[in-house]
N, C-alpha and C. Protein backbone atom coordinates (compact mmCIF):
# COMPACT_ATOMS: atom_id res chain seq x y z
N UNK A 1 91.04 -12.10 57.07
CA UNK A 1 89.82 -11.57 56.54
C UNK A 1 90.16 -10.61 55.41
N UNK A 2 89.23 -10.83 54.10
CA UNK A 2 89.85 -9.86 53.26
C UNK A 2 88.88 -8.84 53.22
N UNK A 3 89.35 -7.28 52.92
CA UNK A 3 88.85 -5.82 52.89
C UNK A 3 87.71 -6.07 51.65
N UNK A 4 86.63 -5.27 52.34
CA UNK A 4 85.53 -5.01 51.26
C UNK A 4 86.67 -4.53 50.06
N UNK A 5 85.65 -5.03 48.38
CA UNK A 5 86.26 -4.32 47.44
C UNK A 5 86.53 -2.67 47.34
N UNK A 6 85.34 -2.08 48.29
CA UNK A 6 85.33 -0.61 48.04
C UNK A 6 86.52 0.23 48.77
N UNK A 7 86.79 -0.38 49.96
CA UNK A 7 87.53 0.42 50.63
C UNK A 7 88.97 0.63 50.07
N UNK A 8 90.07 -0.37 49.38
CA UNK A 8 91.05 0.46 48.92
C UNK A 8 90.45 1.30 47.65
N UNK A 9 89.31 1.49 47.08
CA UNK A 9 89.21 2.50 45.97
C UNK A 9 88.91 3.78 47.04
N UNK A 10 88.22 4.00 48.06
CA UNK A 10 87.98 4.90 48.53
C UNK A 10 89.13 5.60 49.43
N UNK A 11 90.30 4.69 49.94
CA UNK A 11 91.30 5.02 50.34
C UNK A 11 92.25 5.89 49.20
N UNK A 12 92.09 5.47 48.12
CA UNK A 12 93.17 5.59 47.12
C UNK A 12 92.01 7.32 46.79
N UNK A 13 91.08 7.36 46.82
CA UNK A 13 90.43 8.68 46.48
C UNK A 13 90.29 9.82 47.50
N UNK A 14 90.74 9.32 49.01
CA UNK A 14 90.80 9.99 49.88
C UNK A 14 92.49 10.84 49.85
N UNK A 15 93.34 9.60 48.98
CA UNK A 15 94.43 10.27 48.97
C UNK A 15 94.75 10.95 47.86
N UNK A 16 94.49 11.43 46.83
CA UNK A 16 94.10 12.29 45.71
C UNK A 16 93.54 13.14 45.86
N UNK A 17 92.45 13.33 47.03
CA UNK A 17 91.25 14.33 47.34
C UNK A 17 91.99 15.19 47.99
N UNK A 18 93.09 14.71 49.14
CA UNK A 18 94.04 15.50 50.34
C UNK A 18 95.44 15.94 49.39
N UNK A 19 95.99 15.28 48.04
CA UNK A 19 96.72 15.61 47.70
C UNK A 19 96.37 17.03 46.45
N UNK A 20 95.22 16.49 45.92
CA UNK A 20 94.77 17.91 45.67
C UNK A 20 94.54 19.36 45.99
N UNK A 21 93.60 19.37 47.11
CA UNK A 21 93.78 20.23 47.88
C UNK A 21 95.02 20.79 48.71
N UNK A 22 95.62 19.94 49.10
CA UNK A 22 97.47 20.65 49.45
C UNK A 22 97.61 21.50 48.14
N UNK A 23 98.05 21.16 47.13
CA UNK A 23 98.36 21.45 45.93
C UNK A 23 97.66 23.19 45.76
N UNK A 24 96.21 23.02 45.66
CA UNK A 24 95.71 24.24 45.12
C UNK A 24 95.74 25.22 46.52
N UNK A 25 96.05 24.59 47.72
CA UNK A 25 96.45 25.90 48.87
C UNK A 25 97.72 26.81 48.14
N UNK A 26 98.00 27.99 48.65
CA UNK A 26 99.00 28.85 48.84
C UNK A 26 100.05 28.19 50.26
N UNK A 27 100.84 28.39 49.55
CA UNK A 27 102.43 27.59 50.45
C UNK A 27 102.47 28.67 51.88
N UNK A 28 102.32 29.78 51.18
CA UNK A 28 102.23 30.57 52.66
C UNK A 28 101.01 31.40 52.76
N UNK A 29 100.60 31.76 54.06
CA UNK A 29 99.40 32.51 54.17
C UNK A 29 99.72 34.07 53.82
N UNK A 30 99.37 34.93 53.17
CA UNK A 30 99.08 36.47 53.42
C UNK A 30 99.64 36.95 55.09
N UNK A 31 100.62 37.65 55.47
CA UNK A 31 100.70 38.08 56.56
C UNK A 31 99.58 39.20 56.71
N UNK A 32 99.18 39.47 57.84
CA UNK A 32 98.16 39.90 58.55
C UNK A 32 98.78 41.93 58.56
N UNK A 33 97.67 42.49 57.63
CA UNK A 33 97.92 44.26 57.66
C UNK A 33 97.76 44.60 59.39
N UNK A 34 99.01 45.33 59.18
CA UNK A 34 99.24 46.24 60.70
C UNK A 34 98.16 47.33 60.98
N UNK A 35 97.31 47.18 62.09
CA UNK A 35 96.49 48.56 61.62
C UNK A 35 97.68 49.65 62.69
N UNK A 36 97.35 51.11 62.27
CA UNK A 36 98.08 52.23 63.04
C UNK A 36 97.93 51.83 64.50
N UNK A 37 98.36 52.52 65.03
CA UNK A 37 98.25 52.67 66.49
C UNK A 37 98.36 53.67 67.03
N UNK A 38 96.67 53.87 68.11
CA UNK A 38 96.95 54.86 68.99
C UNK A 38 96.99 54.85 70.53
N UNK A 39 97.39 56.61 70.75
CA UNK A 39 98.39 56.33 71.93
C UNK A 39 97.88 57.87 72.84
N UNK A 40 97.44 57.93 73.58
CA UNK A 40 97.45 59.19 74.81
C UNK A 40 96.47 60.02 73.98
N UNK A 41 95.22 59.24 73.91
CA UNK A 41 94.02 59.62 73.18
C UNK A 41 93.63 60.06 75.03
N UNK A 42 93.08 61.25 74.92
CA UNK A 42 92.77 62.50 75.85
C UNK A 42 91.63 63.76 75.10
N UNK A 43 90.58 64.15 76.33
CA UNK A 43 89.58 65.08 75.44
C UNK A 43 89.89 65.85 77.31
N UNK A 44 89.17 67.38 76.62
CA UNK A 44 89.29 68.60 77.86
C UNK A 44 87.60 68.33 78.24
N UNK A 45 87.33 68.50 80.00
CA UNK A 45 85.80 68.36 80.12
C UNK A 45 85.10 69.31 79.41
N UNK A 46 83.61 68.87 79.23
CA UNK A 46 82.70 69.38 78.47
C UNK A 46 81.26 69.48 78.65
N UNK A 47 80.63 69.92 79.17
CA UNK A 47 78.84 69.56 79.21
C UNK A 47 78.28 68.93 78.33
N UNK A 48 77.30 68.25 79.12
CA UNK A 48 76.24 67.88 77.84
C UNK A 48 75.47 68.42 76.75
N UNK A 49 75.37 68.04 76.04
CA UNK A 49 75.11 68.44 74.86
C UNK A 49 75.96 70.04 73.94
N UNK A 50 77.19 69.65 74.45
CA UNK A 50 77.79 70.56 73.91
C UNK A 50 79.09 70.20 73.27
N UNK A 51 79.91 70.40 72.74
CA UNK A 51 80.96 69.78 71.97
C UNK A 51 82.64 69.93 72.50
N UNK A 52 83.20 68.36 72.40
CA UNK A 52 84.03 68.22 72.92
C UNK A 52 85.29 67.91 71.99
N UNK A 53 86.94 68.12 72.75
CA UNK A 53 87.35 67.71 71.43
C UNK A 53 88.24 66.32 72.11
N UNK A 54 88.96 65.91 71.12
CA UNK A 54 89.44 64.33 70.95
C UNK A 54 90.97 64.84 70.24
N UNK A 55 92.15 64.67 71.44
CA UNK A 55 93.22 64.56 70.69
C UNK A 55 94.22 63.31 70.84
N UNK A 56 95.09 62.70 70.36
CA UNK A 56 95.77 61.48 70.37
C UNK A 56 97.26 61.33 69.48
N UNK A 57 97.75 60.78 69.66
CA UNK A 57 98.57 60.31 68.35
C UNK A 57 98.96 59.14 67.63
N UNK A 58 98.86 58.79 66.29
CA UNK A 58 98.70 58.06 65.89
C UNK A 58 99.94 57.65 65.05
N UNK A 59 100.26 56.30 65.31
CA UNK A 59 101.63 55.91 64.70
C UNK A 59 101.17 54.42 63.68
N UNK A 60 102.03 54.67 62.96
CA UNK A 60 101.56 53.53 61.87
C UNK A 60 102.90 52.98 61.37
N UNK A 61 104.07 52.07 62.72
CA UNK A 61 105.54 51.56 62.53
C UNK A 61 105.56 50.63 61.67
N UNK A 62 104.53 49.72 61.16
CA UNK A 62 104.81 48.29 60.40
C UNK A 62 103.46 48.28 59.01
N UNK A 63 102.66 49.02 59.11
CA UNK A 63 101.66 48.87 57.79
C UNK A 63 101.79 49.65 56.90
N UNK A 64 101.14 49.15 55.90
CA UNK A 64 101.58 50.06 54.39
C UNK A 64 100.86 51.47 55.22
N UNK A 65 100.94 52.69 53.83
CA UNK A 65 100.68 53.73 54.60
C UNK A 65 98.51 53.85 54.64
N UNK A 66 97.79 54.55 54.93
CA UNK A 66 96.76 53.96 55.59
C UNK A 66 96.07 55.87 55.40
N UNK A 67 95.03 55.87 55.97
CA UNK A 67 94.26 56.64 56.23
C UNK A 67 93.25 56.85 57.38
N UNK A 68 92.93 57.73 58.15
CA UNK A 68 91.78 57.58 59.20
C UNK A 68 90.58 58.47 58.00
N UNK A 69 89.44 57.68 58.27
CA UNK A 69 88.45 58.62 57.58
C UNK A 69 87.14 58.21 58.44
N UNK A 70 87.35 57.68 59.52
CA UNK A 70 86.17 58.12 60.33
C UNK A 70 86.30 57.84 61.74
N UNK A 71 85.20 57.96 62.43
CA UNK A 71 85.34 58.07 64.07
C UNK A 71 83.98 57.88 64.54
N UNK A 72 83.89 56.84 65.70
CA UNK A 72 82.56 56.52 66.04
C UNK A 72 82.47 56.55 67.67
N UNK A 73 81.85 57.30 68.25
CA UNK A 73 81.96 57.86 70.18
C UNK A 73 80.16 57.26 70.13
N UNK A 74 80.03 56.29 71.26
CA UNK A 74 78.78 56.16 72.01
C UNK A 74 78.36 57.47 72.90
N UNK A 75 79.68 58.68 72.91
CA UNK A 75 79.42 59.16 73.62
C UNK A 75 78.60 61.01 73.02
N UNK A 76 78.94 60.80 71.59
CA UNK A 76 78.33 62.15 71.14
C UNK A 76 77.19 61.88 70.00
N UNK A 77 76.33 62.58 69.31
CA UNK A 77 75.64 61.94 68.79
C UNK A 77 76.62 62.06 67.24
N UNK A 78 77.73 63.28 67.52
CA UNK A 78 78.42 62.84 65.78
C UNK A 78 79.78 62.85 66.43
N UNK A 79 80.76 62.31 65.69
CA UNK A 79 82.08 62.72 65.68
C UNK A 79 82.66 62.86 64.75
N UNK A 80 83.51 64.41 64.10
CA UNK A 80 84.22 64.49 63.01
C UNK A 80 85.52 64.47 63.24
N UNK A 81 86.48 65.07 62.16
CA UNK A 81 87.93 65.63 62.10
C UNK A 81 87.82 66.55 61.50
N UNK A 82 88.55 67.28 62.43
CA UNK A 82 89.01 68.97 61.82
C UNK A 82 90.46 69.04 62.10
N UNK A 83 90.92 70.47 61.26
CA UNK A 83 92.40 71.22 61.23
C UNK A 83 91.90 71.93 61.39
N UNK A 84 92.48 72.51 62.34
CA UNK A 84 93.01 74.32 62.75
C UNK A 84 93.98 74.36 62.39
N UNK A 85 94.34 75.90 61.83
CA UNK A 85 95.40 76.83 61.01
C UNK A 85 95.59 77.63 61.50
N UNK A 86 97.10 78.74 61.47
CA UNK A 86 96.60 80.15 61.46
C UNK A 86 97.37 80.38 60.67
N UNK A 87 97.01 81.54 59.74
CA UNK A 87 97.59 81.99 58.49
C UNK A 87 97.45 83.84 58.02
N UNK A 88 98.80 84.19 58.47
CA UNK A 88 98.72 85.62 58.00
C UNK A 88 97.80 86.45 59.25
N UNK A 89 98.17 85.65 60.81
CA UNK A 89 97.84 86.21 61.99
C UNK A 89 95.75 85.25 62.07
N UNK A 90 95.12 84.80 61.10
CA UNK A 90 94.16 84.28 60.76
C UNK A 90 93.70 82.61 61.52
N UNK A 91 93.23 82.54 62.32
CA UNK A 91 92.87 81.34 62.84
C UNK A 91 91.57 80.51 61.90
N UNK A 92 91.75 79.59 61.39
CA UNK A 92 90.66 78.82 60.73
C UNK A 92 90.58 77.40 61.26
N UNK A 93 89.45 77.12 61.03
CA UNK A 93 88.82 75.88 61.16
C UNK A 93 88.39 75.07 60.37
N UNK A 94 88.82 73.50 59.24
CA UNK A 94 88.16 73.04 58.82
C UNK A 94 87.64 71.37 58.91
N UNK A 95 86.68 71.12 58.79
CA UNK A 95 86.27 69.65 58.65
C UNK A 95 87.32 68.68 57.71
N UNK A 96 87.62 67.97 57.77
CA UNK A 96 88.62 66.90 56.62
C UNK A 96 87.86 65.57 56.73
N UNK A 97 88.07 65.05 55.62
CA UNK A 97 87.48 63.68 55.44
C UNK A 97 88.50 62.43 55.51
N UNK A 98 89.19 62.94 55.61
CA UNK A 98 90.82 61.75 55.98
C UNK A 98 91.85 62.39 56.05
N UNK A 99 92.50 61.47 56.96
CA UNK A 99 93.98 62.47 57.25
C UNK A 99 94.86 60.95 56.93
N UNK A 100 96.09 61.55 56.14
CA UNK A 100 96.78 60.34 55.77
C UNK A 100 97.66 59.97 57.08
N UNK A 101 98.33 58.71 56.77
CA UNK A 101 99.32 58.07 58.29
C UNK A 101 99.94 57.29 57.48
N UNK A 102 101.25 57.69 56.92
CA UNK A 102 101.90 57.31 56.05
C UNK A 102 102.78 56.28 56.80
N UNK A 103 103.26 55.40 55.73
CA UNK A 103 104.00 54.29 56.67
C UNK A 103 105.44 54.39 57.77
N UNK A 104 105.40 53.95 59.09
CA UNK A 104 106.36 54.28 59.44
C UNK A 104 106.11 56.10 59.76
N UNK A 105 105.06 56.88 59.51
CA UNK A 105 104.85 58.16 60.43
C UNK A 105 103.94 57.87 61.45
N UNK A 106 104.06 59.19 61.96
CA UNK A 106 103.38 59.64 63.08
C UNK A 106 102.49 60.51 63.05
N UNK A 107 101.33 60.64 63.52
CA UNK A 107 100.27 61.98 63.26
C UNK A 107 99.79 62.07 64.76
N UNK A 108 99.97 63.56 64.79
CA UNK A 108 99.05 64.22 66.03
C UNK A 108 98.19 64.97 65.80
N UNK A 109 97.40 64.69 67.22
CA UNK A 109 95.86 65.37 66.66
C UNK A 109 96.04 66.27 68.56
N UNK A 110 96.49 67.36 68.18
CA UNK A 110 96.25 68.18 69.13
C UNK A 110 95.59 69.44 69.02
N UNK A 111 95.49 70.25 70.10
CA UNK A 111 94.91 71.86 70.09
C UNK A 111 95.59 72.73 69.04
N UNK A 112 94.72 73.42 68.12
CA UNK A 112 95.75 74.10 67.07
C UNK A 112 96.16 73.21 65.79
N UNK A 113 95.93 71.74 66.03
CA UNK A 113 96.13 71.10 64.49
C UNK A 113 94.70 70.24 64.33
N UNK A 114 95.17 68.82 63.82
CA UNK A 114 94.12 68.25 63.53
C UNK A 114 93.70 67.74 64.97
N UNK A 115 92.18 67.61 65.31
CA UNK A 115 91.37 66.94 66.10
C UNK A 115 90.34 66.59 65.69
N UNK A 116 89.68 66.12 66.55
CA UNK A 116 88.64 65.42 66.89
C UNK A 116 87.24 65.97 67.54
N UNK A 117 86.21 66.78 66.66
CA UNK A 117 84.98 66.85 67.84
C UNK A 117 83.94 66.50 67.72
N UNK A 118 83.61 65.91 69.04
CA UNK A 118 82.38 65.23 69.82
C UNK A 118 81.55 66.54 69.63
N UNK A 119 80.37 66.34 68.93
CA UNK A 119 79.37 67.35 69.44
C UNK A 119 77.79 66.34 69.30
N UNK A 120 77.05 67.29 69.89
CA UNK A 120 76.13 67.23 71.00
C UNK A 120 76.02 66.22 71.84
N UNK A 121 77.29 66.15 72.79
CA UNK A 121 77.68 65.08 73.65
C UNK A 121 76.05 64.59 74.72
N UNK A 122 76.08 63.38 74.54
CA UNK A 122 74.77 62.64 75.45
C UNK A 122 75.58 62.43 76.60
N UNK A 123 76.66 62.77 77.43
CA UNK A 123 76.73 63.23 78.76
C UNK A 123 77.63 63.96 79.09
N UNK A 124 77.99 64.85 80.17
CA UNK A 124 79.10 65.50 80.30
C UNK A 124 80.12 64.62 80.14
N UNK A 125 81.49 65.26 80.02
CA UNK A 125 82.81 64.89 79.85
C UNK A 125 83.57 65.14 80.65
N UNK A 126 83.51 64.84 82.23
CA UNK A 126 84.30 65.31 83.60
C UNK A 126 85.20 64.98 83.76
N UNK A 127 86.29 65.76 84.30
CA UNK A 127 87.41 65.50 84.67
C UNK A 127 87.81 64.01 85.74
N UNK A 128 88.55 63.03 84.56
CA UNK A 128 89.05 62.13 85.23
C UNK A 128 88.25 60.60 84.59
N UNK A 129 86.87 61.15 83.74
CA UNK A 129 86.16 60.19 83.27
C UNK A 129 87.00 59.45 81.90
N UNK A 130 86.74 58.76 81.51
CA UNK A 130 87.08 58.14 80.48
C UNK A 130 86.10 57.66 79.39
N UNK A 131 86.18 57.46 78.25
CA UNK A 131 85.06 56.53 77.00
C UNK A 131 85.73 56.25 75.90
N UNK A 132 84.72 55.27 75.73
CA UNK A 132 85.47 54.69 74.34
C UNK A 132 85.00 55.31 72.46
N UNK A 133 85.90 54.91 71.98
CA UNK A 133 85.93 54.96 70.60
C UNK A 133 86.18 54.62 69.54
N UNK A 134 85.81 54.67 68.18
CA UNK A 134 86.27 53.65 67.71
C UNK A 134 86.80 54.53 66.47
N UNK A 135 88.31 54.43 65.93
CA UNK A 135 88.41 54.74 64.37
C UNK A 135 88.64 54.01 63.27
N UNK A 136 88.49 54.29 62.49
CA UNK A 136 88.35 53.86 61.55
C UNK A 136 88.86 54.36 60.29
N UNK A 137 89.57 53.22 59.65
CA UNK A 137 90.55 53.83 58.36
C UNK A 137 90.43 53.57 56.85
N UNK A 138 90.71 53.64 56.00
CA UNK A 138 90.54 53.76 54.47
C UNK A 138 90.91 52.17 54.15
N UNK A 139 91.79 51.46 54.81
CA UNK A 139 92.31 50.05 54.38
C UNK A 139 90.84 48.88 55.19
N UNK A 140 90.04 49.53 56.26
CA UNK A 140 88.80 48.62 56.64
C UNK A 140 89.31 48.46 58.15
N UNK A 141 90.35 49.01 58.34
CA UNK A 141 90.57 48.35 59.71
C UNK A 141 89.93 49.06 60.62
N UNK A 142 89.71 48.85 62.06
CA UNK A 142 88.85 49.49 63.08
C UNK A 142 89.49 49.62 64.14
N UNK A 143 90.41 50.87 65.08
CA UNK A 143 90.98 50.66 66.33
C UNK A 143 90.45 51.38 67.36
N UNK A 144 89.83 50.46 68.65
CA UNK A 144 89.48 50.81 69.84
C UNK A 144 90.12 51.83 70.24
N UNK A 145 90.19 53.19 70.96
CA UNK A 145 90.95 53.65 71.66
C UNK A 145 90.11 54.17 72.61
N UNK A 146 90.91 54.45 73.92
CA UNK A 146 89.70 55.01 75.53
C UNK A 146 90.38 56.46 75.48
N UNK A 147 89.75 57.22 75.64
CA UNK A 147 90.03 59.12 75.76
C UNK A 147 89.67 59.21 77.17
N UNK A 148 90.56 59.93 77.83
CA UNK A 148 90.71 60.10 79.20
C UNK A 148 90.69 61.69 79.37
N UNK A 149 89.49 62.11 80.12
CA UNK A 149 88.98 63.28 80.33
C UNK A 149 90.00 64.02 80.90
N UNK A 150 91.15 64.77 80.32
CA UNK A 150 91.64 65.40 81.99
C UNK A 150 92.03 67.39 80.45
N UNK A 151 93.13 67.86 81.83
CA UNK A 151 93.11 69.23 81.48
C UNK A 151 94.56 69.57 80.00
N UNK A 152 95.22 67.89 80.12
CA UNK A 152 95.97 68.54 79.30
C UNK A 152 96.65 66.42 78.83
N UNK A 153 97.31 66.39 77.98
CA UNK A 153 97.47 65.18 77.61
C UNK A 153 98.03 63.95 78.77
N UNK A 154 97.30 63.07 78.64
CA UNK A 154 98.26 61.83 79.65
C UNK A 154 99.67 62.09 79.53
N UNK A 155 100.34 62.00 80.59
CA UNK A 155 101.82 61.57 80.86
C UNK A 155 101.93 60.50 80.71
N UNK A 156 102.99 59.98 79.72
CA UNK A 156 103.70 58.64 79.33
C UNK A 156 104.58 58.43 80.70
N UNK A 157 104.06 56.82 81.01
CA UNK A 157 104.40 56.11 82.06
C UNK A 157 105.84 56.43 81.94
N UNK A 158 106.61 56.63 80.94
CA UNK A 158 108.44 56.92 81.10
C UNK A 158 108.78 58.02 81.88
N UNK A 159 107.93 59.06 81.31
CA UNK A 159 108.30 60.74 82.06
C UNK A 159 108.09 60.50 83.44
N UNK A 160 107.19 59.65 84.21
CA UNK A 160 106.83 59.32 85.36
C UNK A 160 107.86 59.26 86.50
N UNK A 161 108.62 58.95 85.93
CA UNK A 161 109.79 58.44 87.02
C UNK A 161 111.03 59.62 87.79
């Protein structure tokens, strides 16, 4: 039986159509940006509607260097970043709009440096509770982290032993 006339033209255009497109792909894909990573994200209890803080640390081993410039809690109605200082015996407090996380560093956000506060929290913050959060950085990326209510930072499962 011989082949309709159309089908080797449409064969022969199916293979031009697939050899084209190979062609105008990229040979390799874009590897995938590292976002930071955090780690022994912990807040001290707090009442409701009153303000809590958020400390953690944040490591950034494999992505270019990056920025946090925001923070989103279901659990307060705002969440910022601040530094505490003391200078010349002087304790200060200020708001920041990004804190850099340079590649391959580390940033902590503890009592006395940079943190995190929850204010006018929509429920208390009791010892032992946990919630989530979300930050957010200057390159678009977004990382989950859970803050665990207690009196002083999680113990890393290593020290445990």
């Amino acid at each position: 039986m011989k082949a309709p006339p159309m089908l080797p033209l449409l064969a022969t255009l199916l293979v031009a159509a697939s050899a084209t497109a190979a062609a105008a792909a990229p040979a390799t894909a874009a590897p995938a940006t590292a976002a930071p990573v955090v780690s022994a994200a912990w807040s001290r209890p707090a009442g409701q509607g009153t303000t809590g803080g958020g400390y953690f640390t944040l490591t950034n081993p494999k992505g270019p260097a990056d920025a946090l410039v925001g923070v989103e809690t279901p659990v307060a109605g705002m969440a910022m970043m601040h530094r505490s200082s003391t200078q010349g015996g002087v304790a200060t407090m200020a708001m920041v709009d990004a804190v850099a996380v340079p590649k391959g560093a580390t940033v902590t956000f503890a009592p006395g440096g940079y943190h995190l506060m929850f204010t006018d929290l929509k429920r208390p913050l009791k010892l032992g509770d946990s919630f989530p959060a979300t930050l957010k950085f200057r390159s678009g990326a977004k990382v989950k982290a859970t803050f665990v209510v207690g009196l002083a930072p999680p113990v890393a499962a290593a020290s445990k032993r």
